[in-house]
Protein backbone atom coordinates (compact mmCIF):
# COMPACT_ATOMS: atom_id res chain seq x y z
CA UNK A 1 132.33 117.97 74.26
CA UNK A 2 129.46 116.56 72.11
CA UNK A 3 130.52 119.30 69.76
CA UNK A 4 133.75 118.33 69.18
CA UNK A 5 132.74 114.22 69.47
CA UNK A 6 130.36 115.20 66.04
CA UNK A 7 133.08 117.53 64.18
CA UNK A 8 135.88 114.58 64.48
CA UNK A 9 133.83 111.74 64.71
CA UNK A 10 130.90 112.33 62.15
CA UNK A 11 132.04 114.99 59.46
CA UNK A 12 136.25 115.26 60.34
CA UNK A 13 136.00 118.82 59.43
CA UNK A 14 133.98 122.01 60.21
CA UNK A 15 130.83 122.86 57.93
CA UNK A 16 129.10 126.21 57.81
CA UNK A 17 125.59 124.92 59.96
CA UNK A 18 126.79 122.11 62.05
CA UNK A 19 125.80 123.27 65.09
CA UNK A 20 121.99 123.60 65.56
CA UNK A 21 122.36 126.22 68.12
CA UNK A 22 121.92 123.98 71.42
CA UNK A 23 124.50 126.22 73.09
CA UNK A 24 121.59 129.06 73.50
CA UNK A 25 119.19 126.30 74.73
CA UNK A 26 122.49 125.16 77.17
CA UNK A 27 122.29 129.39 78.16
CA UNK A 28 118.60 129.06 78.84
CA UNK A 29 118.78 125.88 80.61
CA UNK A 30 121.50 126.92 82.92
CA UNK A 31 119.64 130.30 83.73
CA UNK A 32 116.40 128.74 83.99
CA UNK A 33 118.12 126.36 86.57
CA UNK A 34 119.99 128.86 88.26
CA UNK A 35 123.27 126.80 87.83
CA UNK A 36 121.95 123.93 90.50
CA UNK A 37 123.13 120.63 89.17
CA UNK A 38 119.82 118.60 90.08
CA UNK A 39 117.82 121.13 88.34
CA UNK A 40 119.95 121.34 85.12
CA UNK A 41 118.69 117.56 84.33
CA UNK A 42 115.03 117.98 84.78
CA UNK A 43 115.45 121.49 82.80
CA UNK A 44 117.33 120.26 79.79
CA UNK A 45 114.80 117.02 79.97
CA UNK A 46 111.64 119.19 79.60
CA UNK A 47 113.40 121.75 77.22
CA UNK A 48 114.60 118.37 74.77
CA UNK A 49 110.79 117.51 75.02
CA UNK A 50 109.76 120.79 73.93
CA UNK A 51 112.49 120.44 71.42
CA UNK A 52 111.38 116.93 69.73
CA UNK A 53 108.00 117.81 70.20
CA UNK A 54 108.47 121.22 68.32
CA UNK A 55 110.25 118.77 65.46
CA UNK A 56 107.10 116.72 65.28
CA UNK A 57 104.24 119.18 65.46
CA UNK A 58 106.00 120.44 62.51
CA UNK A 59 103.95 117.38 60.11
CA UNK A 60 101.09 119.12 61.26
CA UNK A 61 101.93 122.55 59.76
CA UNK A 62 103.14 124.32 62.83
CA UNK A 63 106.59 125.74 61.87
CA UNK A 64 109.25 124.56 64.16
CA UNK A 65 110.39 127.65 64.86
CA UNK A 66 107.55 128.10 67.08
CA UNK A 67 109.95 126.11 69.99
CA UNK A 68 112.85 128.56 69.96
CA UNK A 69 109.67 131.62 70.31
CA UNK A 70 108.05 129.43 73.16
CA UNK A 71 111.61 128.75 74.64
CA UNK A 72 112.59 132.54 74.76
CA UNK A 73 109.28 133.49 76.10
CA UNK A 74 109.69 131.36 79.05
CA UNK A 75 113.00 133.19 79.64
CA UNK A 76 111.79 136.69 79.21
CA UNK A 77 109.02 135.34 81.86
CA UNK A 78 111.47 133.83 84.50
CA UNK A 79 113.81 137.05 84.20
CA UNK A 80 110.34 138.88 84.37
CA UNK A 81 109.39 137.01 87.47
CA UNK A 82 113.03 137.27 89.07
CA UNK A 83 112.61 140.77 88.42
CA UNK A 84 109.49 141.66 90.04
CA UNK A 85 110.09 139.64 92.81
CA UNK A 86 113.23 141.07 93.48
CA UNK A 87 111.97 145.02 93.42
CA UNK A 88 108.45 145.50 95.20
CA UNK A 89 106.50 148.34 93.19
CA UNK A 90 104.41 150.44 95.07
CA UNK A 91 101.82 152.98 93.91
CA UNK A 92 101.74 156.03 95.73
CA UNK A 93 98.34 158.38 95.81
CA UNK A 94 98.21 161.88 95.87
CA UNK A 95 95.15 162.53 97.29
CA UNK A 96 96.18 164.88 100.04
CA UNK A 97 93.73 167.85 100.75
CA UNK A 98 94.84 171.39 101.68
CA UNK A 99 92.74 173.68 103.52
């Protein structure tokens, strides 16, 4: 809806690179929150932190892409997580002796 409130509202028509691509932040947000309504406000607020403070490192020489890295490496970890939690491993020995 925010979307659509800037396309009519700001610019009245579509441009190529309007959208800043919050809808994968919205994908990692909602995942990260595991679709719990409580939890999808204090995820988005600490993700828009990371966000603005990603925008104002970037005086300091630290390329702002460095957010969207940090922001998929905290999914890959959380899937990671959900994963091996999920599945136990176990390592199996072969140390049986025939006489």
């Amino acid at each position: 809806m925010a979307g659509m409130a800037e396309v009519s509202a700001i610019t009245q028509r579509m441009q190529q690179g309007i959208s800043p691509g919050y809808g994968y932040t919205a994908i990692i947000v909602a995942w990260l929150a595991k679709l719990n309504p409580f939890t999808i406000i204090v995820v988005s607020v600490l993700l828009g932190a990371l966000q603005v403070g990603g925008y104002s490192v970037q005086s300091s020489g630290v390329p702002a892409a460095i957010v969207s890295m940090i922001q998929g490496a905290l999914l890959f970890f959380v899937l990671g997580g959900e994963y091996f939690n999920r599945f136990k491993l176990v390592a199996k020995s072969k140390s049986k002796v025939e006489v």
